[in-house]
C-alpha atoms as a PDB file:
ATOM      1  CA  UNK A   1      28.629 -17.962 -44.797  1.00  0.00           C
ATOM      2  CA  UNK A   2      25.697 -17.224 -42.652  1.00  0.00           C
ATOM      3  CA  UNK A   3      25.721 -14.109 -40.081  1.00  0.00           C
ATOM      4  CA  UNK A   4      23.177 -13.296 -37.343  1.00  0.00           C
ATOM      5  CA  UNK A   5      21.660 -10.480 -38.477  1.00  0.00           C
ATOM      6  CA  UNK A   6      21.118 -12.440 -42.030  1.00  0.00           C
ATOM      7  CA  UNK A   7      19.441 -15.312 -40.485  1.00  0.00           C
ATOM      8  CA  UNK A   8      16.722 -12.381 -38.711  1.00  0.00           C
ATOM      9  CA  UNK A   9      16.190 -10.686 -41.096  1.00  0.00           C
ATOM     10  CA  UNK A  10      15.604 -13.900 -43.498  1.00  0.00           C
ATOM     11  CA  UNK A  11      13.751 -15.921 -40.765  1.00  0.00           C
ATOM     12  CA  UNK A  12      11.117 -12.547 -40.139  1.00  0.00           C
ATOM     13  CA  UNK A  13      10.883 -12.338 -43.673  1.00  0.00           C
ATOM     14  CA  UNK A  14       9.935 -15.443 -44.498  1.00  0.00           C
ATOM     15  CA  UNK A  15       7.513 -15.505 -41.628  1.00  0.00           C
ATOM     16  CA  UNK A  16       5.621 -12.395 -43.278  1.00  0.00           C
ATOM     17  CA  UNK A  17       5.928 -14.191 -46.831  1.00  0.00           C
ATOM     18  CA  UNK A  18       7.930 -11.521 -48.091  1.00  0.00           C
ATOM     19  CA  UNK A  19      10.342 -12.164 -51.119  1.00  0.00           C
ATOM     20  CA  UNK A  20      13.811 -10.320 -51.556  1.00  0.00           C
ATOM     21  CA  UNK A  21      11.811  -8.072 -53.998  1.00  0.00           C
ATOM     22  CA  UNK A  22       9.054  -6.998 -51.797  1.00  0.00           C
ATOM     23  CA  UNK A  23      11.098  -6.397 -48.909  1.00  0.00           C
ATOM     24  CA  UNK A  24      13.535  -4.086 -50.769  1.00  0.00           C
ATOM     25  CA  UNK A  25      10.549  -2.419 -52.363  1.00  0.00           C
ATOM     26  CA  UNK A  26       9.063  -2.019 -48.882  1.00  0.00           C
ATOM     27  CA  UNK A  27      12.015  -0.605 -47.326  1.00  0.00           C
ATOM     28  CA  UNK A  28      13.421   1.464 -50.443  1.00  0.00           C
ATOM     29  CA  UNK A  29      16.639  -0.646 -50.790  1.00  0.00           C
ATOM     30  CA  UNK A  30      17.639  -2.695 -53.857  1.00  0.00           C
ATOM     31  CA  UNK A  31      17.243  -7.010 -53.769  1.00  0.00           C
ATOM     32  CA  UNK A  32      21.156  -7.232 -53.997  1.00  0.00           C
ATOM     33  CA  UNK A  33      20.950  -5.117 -50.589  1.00  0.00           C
ATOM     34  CA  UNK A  34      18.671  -7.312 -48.863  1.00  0.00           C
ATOM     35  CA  UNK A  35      20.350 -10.095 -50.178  1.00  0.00           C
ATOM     36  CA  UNK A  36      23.849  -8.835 -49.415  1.00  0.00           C
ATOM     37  CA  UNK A  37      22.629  -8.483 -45.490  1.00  0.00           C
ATOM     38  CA  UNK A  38      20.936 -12.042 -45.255  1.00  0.00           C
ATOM     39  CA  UNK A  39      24.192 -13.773 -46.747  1.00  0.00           C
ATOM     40  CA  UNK A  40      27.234 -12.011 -46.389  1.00  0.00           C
ATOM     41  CA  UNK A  41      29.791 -11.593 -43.464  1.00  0.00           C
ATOM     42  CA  UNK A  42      30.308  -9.431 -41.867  1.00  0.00           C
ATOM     43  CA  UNK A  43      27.142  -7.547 -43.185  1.00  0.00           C
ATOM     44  CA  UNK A  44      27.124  -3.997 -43.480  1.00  0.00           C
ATOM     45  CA  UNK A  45      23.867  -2.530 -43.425  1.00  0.00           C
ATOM     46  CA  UNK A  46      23.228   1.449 -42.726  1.00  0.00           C
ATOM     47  CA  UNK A  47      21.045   2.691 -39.958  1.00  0.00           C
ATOM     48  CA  UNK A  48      18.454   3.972 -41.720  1.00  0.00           C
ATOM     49  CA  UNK A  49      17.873   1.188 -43.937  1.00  0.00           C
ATOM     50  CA  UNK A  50      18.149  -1.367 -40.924  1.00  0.00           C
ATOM     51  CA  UNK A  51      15.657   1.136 -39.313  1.00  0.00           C
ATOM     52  CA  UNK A  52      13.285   0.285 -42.562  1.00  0.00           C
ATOM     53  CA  UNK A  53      14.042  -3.166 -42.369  1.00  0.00           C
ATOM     54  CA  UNK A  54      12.626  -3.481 -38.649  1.00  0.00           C
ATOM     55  CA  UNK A  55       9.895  -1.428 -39.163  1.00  0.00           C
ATOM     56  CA  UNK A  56       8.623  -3.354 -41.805  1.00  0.00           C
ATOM     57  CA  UNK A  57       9.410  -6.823 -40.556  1.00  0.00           C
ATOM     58  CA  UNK A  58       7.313  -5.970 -37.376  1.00  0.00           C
ATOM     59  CA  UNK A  59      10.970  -5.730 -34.972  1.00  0.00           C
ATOM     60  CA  UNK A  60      13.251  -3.318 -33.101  1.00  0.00           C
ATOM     61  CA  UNK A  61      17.058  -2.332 -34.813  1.00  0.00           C
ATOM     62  CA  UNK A  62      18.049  -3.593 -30.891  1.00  0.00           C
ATOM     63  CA  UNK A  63      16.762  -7.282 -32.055  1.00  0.00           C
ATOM     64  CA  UNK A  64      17.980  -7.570 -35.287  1.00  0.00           C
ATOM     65  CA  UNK A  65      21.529  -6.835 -33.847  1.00  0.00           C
ATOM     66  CA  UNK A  66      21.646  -8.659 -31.027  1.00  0.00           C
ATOM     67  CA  UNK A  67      24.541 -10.878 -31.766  1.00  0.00           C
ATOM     68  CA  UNK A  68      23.853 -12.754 -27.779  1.00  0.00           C
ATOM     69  CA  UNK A  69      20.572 -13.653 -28.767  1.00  0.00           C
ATOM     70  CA  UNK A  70      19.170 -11.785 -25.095  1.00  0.00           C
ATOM     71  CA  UNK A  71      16.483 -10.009 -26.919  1.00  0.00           C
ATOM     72  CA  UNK A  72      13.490 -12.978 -28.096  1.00  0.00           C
ATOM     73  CA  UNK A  73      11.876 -12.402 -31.104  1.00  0.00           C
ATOM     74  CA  UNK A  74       7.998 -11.896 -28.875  1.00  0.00           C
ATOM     75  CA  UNK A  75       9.876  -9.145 -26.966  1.00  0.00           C
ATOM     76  CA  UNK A  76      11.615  -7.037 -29.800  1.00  0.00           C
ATOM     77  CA  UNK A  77       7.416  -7.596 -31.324  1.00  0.00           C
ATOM     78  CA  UNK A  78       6.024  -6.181 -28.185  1.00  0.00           C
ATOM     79  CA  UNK A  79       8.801  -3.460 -28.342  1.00  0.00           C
ATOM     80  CA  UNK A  80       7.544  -2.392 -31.713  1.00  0.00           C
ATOM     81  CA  UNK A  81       4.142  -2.222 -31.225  1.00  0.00           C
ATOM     82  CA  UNK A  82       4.339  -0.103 -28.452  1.00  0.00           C
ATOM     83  CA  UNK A  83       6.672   2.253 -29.866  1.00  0.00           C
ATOM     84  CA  UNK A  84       3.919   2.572 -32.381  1.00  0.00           C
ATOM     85  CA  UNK A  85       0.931   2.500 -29.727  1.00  0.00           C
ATOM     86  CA  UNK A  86       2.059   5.665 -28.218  1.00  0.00           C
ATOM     87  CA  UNK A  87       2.455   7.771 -31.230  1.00  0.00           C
ATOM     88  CA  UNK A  88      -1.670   6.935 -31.962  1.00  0.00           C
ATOM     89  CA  UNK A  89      -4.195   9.375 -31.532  1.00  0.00           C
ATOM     90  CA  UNK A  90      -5.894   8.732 -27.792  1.00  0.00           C
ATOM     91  CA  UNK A  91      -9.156   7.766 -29.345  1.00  0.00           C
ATOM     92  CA  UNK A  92      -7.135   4.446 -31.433  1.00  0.00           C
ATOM     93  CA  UNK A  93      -5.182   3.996 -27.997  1.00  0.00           C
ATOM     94  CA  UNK A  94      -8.619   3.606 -26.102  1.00  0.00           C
ATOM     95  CA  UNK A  95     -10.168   1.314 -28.800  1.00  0.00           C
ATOM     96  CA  UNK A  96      -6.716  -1.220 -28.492  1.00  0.00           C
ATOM     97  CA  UNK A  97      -7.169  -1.014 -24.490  1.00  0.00           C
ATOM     98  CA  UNK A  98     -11.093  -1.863 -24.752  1.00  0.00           C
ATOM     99  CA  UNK A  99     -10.263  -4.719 -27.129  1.00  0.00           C
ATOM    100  CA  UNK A 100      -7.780  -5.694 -24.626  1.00  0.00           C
ATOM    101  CA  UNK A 101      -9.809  -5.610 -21.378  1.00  0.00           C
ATOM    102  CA  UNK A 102     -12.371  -7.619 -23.474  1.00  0.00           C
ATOM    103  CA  UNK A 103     -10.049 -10.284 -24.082  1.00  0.00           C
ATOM    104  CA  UNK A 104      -9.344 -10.027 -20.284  1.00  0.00           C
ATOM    105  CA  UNK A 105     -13.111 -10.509 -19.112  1.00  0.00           C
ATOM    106  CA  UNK A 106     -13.273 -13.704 -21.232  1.00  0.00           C
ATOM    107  CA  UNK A 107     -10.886 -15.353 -18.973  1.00  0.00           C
END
């Protein structure tokens, strides 16, 4: 039986081509784990591995648990990166915004 949570975290990691294995071995959790979260209901994940989990599959904890499906999949993305854009050094900031305004000018 199929849960929502499951069917993120399996659709994300498919996306990235990441096997049960390599997602556990990313996120320090065993394949049964992973497995246990993508298949069984009601899931029961902990917060600091579901914090692993959506690091590593490029999402927010806040997407991955949205049971309402309010938060897209682009959004929780955006969410991420950001999160991750303001803890880089200014100079790394600066390059991403020049890169940015380039792709800007070209329209």
């Amino acid at each position: 039986m199929a849960n929502d949570l499951g069917d993120k975290i399996r659709e994300l990691r498919k996306k990235k081509n990441l096997t049960l294995d390599k997602l556990a071995d990313l996120t320090n959790s065993s394949k049964s784990y992973i497995w246990e979260l993508e298949n069984k209901n009601p899931p029961r994940p902990s917060a600091e591995k579901l914090s692993k989990i959506a690091e590593k599959l490029g999402t927010s904890i806040e997407y991955l648990l949205d049971n309402k499906n309010e938060i897209r999949a682009a959004d929780a993305t955006d969410a991420e990166f950001y999160r991750k854009y303001k803890n880089m050094p200014d100079e790394t900031r600066e390059k991403i915004r020049k890169i940015a305004n380039m792709w800007n000018d070209d329209e």
